[in-house]
Protein backbone atom coordinates (compact mmCIF):
# COMPACT_ATOMS: atom_id res chain seq x y z
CA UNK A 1 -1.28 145.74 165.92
CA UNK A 2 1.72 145.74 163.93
CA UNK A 3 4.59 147.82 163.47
CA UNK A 4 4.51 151.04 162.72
CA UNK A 5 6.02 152.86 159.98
CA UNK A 6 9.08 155.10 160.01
CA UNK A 7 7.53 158.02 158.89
CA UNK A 8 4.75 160.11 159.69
CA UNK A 9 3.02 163.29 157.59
CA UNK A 10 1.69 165.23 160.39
CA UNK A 11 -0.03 168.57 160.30
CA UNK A 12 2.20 171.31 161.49
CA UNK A 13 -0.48 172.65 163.74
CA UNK A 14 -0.67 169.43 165.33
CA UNK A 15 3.03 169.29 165.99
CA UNK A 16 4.68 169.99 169.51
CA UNK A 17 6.06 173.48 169.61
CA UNK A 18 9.51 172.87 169.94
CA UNK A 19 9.49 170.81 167.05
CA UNK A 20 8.27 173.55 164.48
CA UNK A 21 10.87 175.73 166.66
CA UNK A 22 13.77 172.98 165.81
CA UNK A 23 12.39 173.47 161.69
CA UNK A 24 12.22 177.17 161.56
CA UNK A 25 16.09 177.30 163.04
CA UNK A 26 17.10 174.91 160.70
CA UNK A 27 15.54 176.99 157.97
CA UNK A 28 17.27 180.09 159.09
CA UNK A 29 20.59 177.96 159.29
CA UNK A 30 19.69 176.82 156.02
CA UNK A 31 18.99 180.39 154.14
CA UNK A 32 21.51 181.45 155.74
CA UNK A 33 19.04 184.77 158.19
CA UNK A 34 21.46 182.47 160.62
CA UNK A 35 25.04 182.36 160.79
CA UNK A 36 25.30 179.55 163.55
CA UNK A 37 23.57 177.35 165.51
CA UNK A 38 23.71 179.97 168.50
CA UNK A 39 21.88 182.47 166.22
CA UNK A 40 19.36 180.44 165.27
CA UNK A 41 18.13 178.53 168.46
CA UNK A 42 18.19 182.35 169.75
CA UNK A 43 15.96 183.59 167.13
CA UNK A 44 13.47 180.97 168.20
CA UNK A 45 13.46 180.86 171.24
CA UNK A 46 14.83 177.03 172.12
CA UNK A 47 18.26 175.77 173.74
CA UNK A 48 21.00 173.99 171.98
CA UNK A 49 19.97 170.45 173.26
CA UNK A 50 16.87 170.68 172.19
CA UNK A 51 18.01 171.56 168.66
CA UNK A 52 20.81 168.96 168.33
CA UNK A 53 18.20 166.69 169.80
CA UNK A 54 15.52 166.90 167.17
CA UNK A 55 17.43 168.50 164.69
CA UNK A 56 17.67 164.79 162.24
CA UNK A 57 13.78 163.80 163.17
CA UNK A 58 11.91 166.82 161.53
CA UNK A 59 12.12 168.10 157.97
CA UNK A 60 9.66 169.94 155.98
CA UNK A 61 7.96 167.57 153.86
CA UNK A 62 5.94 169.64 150.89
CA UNK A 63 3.51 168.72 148.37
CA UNK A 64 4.38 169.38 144.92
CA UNK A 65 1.22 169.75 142.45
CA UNK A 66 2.19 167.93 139.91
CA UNK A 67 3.40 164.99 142.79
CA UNK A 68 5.60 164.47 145.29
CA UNK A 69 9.17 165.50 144.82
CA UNK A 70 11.50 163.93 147.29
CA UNK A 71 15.29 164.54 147.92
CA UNK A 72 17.41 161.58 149.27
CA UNK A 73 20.52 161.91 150.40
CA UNK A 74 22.84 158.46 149.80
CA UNK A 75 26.39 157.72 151.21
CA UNK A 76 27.39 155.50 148.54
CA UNK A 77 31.14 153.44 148.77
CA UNK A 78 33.16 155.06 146.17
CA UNK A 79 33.49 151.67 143.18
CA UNK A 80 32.04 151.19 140.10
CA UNK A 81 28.51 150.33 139.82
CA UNK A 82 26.84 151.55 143.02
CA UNK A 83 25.16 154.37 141.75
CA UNK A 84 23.94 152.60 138.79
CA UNK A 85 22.60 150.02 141.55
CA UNK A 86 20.77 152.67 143.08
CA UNK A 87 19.37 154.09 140.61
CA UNK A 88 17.65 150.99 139.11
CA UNK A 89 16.24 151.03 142.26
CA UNK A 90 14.55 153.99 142.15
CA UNK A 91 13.26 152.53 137.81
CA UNK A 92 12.18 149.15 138.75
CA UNK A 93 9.74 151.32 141.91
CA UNK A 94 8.24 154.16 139.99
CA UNK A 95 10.26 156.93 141.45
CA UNK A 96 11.26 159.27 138.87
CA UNK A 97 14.58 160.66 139.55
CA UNK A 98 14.72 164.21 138.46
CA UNK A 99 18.20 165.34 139.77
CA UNK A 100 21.16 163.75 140.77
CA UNK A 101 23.99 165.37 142.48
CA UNK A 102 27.45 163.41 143.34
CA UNK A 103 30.21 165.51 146.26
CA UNK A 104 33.48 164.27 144.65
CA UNK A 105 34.82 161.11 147.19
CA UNK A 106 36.43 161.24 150.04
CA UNK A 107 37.79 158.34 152.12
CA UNK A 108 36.40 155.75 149.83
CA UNK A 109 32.64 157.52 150.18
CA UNK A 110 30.57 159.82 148.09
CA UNK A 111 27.35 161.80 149.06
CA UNK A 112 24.99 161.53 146.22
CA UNK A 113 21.45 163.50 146.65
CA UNK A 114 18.66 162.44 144.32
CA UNK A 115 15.65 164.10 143.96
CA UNK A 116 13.01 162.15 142.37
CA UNK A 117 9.28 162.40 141.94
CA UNK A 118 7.77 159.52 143.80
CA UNK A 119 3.84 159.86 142.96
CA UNK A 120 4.24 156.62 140.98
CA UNK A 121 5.90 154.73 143.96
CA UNK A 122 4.96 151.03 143.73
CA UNK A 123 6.36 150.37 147.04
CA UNK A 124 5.92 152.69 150.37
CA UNK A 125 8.51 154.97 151.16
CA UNK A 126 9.64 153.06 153.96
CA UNK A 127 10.16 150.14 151.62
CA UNK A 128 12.51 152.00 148.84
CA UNK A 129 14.51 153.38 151.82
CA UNK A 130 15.33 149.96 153.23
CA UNK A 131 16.11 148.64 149.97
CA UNK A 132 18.43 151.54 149.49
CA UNK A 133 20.11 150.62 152.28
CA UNK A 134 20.32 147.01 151.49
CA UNK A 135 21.85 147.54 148.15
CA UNK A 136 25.48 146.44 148.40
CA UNK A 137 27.96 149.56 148.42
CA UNK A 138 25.23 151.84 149.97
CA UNK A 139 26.38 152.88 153.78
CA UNK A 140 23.31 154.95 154.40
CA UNK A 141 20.11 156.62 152.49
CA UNK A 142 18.12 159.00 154.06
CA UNK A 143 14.74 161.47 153.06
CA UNK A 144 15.93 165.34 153.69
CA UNK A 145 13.00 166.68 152.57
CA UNK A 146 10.09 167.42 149.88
């Protein structure tokens, strides 16, 4: 058998409960129902540790009609030409970047979240992540969510 890929879709219902627990706090965090982490974990019933332990390995992951929209978050070295890099990525695989949203640099790095329709994806998801990360001036790419 070989390796197995990075990323799952699973059916919520099918889903320990502590992990649909670790979503809906980071939702309230997120809308803000929450003020902190405290709050939150309260609300729904789970401790701290197991919030801060699963709180990277689940997001929401929706279903757009029209395709998939995806937002990746990027931690890009602050020089000339990175984002340009990464974004031919994204052309020469069939995503479809629909947004693009650059924090201003700090230390020499720069936060950039895409979103991007990926329903034309040559490649799988996996793939276009690791070849994110491969691209030179790009510290770290990530999915956050659908």
């Amino acid at each position: 058998m070989g390796k197995a890929p990075g990323y799952f879709i699973v059916e919520a219902g099918a889903l320990p409960e502590v992990f649909l627990k670790v979503a809906e706090a980071k939702r309230l965090l997120e809308t803000g129902e929450a003020g902190a982490v405290n709050q939150a974990v309260r609300r729904v019933g789970i401790s701290r540790s197991a919030f801060y332990k699963y709180k990277d390995t689940i997001r929401p992951f929706n279903d757009m009609l029209h395709g998939r929209i995806v937002t990746f978050q990027i931690m890009l070295k602050d020089e000339p030409g990175v984002l340009s890099a990464v974004l031919n990525i994204f052309a020469a695989t069939g995503g479809n970047i629909l947004t693009i949203n650059q924090a201003i640099p700090v230390n020499g790095c720069a936060a950039v979240t895409v979103g991007a329709e990926t329903s034309g994806l040559q490649i799988p998801m996996e793939e276009l992540l690791e070849r994110l990360r491969k691209e030179n001036g790009v510290l770290n790419s990530q999915v956050l969510s659908g």
